[in-house]
Protein backbone atom coordinates (compact mmCIF):
# COMPACT_ATOMS: atom_id res chain seq x y z
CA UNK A 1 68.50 11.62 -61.97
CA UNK A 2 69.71 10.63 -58.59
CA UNK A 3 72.66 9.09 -57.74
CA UNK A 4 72.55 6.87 -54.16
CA UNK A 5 75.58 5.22 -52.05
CA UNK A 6 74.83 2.41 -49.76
CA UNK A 7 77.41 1.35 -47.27
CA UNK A 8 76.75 -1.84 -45.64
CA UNK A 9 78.71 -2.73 -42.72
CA UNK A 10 79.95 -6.16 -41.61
CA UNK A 11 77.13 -7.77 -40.11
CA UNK A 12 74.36 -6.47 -42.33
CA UNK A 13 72.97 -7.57 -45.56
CA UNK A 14 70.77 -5.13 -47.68
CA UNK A 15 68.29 -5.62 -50.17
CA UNK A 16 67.89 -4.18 -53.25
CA UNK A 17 64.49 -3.47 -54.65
CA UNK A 18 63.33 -2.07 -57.77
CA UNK A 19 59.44 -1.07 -58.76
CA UNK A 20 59.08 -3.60 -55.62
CA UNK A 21 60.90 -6.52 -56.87
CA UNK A 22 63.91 -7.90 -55.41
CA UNK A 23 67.22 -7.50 -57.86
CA UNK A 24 70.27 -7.96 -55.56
CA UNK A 25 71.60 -8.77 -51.85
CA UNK A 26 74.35 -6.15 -51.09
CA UNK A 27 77.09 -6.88 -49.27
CA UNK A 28 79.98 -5.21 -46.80
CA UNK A 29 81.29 -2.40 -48.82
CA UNK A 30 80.19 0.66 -50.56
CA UNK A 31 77.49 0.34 -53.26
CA UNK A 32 76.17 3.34 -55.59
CA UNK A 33 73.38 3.43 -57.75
CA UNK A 34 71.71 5.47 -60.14
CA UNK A 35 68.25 6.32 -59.39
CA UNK A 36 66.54 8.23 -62.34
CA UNK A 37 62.82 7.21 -61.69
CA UNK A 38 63.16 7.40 -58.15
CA UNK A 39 62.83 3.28 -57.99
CA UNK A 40 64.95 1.90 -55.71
CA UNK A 41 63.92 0.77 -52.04
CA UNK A 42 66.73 -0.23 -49.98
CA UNK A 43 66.08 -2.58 -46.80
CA UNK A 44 68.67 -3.36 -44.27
CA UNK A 45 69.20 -6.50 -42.09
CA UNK A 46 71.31 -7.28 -39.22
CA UNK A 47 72.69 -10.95 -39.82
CA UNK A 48 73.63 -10.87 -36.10
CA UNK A 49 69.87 -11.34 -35.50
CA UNK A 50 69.92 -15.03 -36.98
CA UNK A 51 66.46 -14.79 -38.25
CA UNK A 52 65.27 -13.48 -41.96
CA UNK A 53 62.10 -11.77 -40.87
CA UNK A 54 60.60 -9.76 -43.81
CA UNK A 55 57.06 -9.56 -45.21
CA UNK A 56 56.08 -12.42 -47.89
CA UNK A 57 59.58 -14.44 -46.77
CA UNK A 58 58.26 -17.38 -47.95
CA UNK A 59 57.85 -16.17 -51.43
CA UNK A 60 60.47 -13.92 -51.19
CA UNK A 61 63.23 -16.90 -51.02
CA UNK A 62 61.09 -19.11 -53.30
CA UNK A 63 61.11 -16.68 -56.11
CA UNK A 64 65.03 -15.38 -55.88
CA UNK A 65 67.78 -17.73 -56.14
CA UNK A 66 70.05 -14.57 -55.53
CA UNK A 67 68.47 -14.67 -52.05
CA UNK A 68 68.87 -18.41 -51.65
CA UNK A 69 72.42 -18.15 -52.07
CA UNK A 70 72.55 -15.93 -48.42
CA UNK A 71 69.35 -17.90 -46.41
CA UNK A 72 69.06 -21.24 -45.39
CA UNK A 73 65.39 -22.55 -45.47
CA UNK A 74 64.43 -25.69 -42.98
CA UNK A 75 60.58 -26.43 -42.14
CA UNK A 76 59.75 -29.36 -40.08
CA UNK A 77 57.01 -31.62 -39.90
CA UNK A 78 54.41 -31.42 -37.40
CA UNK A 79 55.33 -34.37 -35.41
CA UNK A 80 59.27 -33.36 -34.68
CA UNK A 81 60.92 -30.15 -33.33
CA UNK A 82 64.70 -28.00 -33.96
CA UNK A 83 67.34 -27.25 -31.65
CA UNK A 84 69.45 -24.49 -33.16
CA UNK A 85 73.34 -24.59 -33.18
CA UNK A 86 75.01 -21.75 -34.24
CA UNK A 87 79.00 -21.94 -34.02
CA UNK A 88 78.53 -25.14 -31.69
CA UNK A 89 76.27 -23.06 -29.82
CA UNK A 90 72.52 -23.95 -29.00
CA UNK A 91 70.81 -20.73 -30.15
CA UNK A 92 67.00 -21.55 -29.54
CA UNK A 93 64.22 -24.49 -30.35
CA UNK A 94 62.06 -24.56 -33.41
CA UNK A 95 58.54 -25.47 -33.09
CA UNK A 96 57.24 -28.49 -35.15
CA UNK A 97 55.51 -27.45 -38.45
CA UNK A 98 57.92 -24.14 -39.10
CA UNK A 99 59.53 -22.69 -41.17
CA UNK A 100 62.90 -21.74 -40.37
CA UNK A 101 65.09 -19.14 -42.71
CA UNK A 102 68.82 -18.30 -41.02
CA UNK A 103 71.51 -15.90 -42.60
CA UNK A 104 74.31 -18.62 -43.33
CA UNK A 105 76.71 -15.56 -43.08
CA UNK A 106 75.81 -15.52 -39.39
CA UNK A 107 77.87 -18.56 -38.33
CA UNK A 108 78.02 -22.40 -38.56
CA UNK A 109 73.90 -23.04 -38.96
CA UNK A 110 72.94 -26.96 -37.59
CA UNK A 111 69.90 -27.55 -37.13
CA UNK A 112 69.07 -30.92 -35.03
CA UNK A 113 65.63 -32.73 -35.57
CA UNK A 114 63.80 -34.33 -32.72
CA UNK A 115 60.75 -36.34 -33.42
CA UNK A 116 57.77 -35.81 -30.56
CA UNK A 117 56.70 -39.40 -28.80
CA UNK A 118 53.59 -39.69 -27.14
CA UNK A 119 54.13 -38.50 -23.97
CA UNK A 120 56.46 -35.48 -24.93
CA UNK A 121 58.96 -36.23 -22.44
CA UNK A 122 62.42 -34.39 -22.34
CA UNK A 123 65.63 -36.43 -21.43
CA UNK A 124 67.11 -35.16 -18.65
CA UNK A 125 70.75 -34.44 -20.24
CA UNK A 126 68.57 -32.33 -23.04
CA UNK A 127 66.83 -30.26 -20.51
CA UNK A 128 70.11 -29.40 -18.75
CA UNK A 129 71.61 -28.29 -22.16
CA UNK A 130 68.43 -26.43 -22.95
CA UNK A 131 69.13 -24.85 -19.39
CA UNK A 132 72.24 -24.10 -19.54
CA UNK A 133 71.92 -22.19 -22.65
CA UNK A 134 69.17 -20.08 -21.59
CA UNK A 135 66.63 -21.63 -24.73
CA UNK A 136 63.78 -22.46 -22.64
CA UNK A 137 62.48 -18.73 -22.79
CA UNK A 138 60.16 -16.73 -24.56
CA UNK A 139 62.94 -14.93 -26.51
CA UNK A 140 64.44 -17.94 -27.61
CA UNK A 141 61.44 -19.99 -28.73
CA UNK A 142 61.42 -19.79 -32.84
CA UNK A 143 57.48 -19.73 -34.38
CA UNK A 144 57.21 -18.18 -38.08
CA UNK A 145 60.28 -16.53 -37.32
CA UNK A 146 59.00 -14.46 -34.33
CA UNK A 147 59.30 -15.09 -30.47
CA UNK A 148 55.87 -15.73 -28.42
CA UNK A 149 55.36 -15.73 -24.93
CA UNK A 150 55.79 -19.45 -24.45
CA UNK A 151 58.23 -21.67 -23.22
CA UNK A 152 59.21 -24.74 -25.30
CA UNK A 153 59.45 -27.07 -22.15
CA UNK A 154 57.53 -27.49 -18.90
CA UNK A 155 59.49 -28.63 -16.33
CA UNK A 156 58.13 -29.60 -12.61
CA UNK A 157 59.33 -31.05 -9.47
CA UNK A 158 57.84 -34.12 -7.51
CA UNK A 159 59.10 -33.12 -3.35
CA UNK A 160 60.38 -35.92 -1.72
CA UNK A 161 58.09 -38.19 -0.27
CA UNK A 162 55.28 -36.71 -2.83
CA UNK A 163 53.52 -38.01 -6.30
CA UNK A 164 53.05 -36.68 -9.53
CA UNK A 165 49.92 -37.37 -11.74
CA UNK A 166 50.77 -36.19 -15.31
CA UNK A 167 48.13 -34.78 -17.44
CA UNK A 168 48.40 -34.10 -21.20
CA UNK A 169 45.35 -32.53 -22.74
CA UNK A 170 43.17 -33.34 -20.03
CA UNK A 171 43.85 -36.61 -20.25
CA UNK A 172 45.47 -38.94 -16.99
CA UNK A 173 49.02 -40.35 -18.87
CA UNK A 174 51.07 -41.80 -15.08
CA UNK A 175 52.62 -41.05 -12.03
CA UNK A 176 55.07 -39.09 -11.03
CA UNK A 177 57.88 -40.34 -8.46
CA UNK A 178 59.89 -37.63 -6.85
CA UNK A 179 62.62 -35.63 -8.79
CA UNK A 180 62.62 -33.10 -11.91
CA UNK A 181 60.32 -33.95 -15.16
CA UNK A 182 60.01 -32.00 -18.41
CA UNK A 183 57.75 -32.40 -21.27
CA UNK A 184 57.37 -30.66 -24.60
CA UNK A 185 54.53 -28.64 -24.51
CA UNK A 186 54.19 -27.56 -28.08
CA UNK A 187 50.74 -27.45 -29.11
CA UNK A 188 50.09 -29.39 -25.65
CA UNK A 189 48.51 -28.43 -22.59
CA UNK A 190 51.06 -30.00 -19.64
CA UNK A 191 49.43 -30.71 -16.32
CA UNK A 192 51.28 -31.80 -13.19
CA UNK A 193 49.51 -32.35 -10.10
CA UNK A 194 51.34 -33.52 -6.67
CA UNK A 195 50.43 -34.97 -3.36
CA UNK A 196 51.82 -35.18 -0.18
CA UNK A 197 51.83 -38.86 0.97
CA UNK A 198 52.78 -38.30 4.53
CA UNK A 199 50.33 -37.88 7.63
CA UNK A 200 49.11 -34.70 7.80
CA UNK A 201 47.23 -32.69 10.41
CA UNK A 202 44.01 -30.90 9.29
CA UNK A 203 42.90 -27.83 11.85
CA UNK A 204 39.31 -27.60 12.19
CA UNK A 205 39.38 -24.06 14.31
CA UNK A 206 37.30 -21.34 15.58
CA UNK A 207 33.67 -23.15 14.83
CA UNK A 208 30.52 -20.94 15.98
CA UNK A 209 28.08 -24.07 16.88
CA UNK A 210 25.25 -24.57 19.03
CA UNK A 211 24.31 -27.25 21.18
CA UNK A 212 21.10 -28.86 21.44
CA UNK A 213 20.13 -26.68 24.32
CA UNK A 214 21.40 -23.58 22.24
CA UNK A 215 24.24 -22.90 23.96
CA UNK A 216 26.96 -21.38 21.48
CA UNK A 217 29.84 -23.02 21.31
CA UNK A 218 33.48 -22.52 20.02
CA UNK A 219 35.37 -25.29 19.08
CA UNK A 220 39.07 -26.09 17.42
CA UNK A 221 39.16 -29.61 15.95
CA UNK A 222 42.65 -31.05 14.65
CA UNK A 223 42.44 -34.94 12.85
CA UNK A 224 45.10 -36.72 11.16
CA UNK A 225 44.58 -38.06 7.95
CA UNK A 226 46.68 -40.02 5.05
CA UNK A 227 46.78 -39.83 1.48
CA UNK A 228 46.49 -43.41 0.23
CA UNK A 229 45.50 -43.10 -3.34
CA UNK A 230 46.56 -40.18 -5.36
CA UNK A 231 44.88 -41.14 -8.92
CA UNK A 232 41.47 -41.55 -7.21
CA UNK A 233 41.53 -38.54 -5.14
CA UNK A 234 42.29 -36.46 -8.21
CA UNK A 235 39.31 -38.16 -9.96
CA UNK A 236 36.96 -37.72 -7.45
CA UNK A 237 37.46 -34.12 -6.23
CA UNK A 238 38.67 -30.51 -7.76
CA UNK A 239 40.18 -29.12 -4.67
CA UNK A 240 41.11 -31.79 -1.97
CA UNK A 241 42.31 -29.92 1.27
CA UNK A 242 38.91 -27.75 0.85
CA UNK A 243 37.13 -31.07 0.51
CA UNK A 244 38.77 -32.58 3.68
CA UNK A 245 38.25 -29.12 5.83
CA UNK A 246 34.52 -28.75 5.16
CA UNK A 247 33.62 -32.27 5.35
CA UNK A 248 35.28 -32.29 9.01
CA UNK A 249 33.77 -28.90 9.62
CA UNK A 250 29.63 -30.28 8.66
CA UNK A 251 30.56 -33.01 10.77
CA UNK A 252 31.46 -31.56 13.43
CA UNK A 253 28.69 -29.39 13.33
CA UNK A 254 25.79 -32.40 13.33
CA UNK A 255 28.30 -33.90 16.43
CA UNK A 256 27.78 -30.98 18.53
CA UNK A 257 24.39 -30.03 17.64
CA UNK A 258 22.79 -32.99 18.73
CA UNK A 259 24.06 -32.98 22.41
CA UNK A 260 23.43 -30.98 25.19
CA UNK A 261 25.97 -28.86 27.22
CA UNK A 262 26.31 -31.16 29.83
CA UNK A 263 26.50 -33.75 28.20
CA UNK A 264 29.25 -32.99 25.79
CA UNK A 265 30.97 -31.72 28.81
CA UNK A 266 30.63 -35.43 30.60
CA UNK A 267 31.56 -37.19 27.77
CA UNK A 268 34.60 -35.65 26.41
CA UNK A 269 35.15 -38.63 24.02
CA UNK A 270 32.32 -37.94 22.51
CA UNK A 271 32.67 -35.46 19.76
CA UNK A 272 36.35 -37.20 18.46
CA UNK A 273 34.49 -40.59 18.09
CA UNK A 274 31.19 -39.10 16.01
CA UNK A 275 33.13 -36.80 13.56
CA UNK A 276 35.51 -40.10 13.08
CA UNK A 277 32.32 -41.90 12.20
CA UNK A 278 30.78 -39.75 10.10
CA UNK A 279 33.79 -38.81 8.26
CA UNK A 280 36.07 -42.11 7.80
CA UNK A 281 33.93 -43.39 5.11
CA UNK A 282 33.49 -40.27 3.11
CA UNK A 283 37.18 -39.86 3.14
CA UNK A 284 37.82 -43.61 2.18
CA UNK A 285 36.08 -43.19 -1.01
CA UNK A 286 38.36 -40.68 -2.12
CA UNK A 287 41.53 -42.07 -1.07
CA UNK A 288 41.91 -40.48 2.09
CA UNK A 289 42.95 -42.66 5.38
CA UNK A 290 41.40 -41.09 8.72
CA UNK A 291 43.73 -42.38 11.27
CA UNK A 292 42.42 -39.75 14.34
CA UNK A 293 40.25 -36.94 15.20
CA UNK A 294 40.73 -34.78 18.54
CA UNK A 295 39.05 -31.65 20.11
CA UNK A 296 42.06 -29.48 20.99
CA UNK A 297 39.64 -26.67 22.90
CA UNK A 298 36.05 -25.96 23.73
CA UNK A 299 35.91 -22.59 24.38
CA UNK A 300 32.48 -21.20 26.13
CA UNK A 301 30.53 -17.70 26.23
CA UNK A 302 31.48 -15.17 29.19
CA UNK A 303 28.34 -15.39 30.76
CA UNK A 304 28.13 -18.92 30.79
CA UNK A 305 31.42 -19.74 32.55
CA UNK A 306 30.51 -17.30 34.95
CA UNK A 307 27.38 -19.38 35.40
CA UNK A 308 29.10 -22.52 35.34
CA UNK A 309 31.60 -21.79 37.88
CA UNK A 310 29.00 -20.78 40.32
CA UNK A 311 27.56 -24.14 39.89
CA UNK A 312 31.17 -25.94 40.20
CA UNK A 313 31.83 -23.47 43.35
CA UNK A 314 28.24 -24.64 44.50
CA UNK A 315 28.95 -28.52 43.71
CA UNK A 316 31.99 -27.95 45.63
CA UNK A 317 30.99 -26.69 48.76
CA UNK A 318 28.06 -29.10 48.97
CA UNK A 319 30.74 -31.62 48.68
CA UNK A 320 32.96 -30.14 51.38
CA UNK A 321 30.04 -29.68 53.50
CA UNK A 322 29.03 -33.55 53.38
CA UNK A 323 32.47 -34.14 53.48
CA UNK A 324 32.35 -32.25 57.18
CA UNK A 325 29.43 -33.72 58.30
CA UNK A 326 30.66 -37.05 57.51
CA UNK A 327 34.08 -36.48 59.39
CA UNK A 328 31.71 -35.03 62.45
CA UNK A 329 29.63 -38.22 62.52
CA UNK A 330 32.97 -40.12 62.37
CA UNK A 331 34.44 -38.31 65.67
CA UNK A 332 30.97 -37.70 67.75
CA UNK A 333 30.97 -42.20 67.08
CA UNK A 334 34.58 -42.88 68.15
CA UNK A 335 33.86 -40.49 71.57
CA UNK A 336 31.21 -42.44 72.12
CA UNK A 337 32.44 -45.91 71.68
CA UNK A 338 35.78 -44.23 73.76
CA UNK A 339 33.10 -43.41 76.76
CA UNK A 340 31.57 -46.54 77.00
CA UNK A 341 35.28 -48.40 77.23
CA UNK A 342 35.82 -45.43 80.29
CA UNK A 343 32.89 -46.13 81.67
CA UNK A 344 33.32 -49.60 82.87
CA UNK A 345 37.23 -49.28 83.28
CA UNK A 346 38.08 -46.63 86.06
CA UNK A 347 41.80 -46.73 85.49
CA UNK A 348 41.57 -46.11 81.76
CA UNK A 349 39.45 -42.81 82.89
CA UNK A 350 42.49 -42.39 84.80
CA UNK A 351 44.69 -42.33 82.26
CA UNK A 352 42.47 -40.23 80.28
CA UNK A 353 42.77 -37.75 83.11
CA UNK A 354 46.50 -37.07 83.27
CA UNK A 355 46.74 -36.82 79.20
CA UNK A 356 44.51 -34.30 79.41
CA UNK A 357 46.52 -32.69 82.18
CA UNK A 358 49.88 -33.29 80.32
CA UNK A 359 48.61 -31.14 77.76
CA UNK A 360 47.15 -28.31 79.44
CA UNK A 361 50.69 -28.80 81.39
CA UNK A 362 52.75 -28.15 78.06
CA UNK A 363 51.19 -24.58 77.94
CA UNK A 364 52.35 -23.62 81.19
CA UNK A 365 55.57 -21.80 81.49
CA UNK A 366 55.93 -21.86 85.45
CA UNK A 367 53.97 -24.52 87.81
CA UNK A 368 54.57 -23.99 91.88
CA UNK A 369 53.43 -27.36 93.79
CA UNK A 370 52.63 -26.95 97.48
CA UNK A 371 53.53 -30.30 99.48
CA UNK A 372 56.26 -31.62 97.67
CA UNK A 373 56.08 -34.18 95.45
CA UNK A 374 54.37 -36.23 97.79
CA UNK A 375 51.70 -33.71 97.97
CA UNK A 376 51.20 -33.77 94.39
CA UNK A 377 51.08 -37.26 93.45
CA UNK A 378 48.34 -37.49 96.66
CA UNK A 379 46.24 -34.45 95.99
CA UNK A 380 46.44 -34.86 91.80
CA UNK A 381 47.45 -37.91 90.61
CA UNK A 382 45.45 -40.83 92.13
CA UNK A 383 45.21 -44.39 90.39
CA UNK A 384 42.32 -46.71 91.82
């Protein structure tokens, strides 16, 4: 014979069992029992925890109206969903088709039914009470009485001057104009994909390519494209910006490979127009505007710009050198047509004369004339 005292404190609730069976709920205060066969099994609960969680609940509150008197049981269809009040409070969210079992000792217990519509959107004023409580975590979201690691509500934001496509279950549902969307995603898989709609710049840079006389190359390409339709870019490709880079990238590659050196390097147009040719329609299919493509650098081997800027220096000097003979050929023609205008005119040859003296004069610091000025303008300067 053994005699056993329980005390049970404020906010717990203790079960009684006997040979396994469920006699009695204790409650606050100081219990004794007499144990003779060693029967009793005494389980403890905090009611502060909200949730009865025991093995075989279910049948544990069907079969013992004792235990119905301290639980209340909701379960909700598979279509709608609980928010939780306790006190006023909102406590957590329910998933559709549970079973929900609360200590009504715990507080006021409401428990709010929402019915799922087809595209399991949350109202805005919901999700910033779900927010502001904290319920749209893993430790608040309710399944058999347990938390799992999954939140009730997935929320996304649409950027300014982007789109949404919403997916449920694989499946295309609308788009998304900017600002903050929720959506139930109980037994749902919630897909949100967004696009920029402004002009962007896509940088081609650093291609390895060879020309058609197998001179290696290194190129940076920039283009500017626009996104025009969201829904059928989405359709038509997994991964768009990869899409866009390589399909600039092989066509830059066939532009380049089918010229020369020189004359990529003549035509500097050249490359921008063929990669906007072969690209623009490609892109077009999958909603993608093209509105320019550019070469930013073409960078060349050491040894080659070594070699080219001998040729340039070359080109150059062959140029200057024409340009010398030219000026030569100029000169040598103007002294002669000058001499044959002297020839015939002995005054002009005259005049010739005493420019020729007036600057040999500048570059004389002293002159001494013999004979006066008379003397001088006799013996030097004579005009026929």
């Amino acid at each position: 014979m053994l005699r056993k005292i329980q005390l049970v404190a404020e906010n717990q609730r203790v079960l009684v069992f006997k040979d396994q069976q469920l006699t009695d709920v204790l409650m606050p205060g100081k219990h004794r029992y007499w144990d003779f066969q060693n029967q009793l099994e005494f389980v403890t609960f905090d009611i502060n925890s909200l949730y009865f969680s025991e093995r075989n609940t279910e049948r544990l509150y069907r079969n013992n109206p004792i235990l119905q008197q301290h639980i209340s049981h909701w379960k909700l269809e598979n279509n709608e969903l609980g928010m939780l009040y306790v006190d006023d409070l909102l406590q957590g969210i329910v998933a559709p088709g549970e079973h929900l079992y609360i200590w009504q000792d715990a507080g006021a217990i409401k428990l709010e039914r929402i019915t799922l519509n087809s595209t399991q959107a949350v109202p805005e004023q919901l999700l910033n009470l779900v927010n502001r409580a904290g319920a749209n975590s893993a430790t608040r979201l309710i399944r058999s009485e347990k938390t799992v690691a999954i939140k009730p509500i997935a929320e996304f934001k649409v950027a300014k001057e982007h789109v949404g496509l919403l997916y449920i279950n694989g499946h295309f549902i609308g788009k998304l104009q900017p600002g903050i969307h929720a959506y139930w995603q109980f037994n749902h898989d919630i897909e949100v994909k967004c696009y920029d709609c402004r002009t962007q710049s896509v940088e081609v840079s650093g291609q390895e390519i060879l020309s058609k006389d197998r001179v290696s190359l290194r190129i940076n390409l920039t283009a500017n494209i626009k996104l025009m339709d969201a829904e059928l870019a989405a359709k038509s490709v997994d991964k768009l910006d990869e899409f866009i880079y390589k399909t600039l990238q092989l066509a830059l590659r066939e532009a380049v490979g089918t010229k020369t050196l020189d004359d990529i390097l003549l035509d500097k147009l050249y490359i921008n127009e063929t990669v906007k040719e072969l690209v623009i329609e490609q892109l077009k299919e999958i909603g993608i505007a093209l509105s320019g493509v550019g070469v930013k650098d073409i960078i060349l081997p050491g040894e080659m710009k070594a070699i080219l800027n001998q040729v340039v220096e070359a080109q150059k000097a062959a140029e200057a050198n024409v340009i010398k003979r030219r000026e030569e050929t100029s000169a040598t023609r103007s002294l002669h047509n000058t001499a044959k205008v002297i020839e015939n005119n002995p005054t002009l040859m005259r005049l010739k004369e005493l420019e020729a003296l007036e600057k040999v004069a500048e570059k004389i610091n002293n002159l001494t004339v013999y004979g006066g000025l008379e003397g001088l303008m006799n013996g030097v300067v004579k005009i026929a």
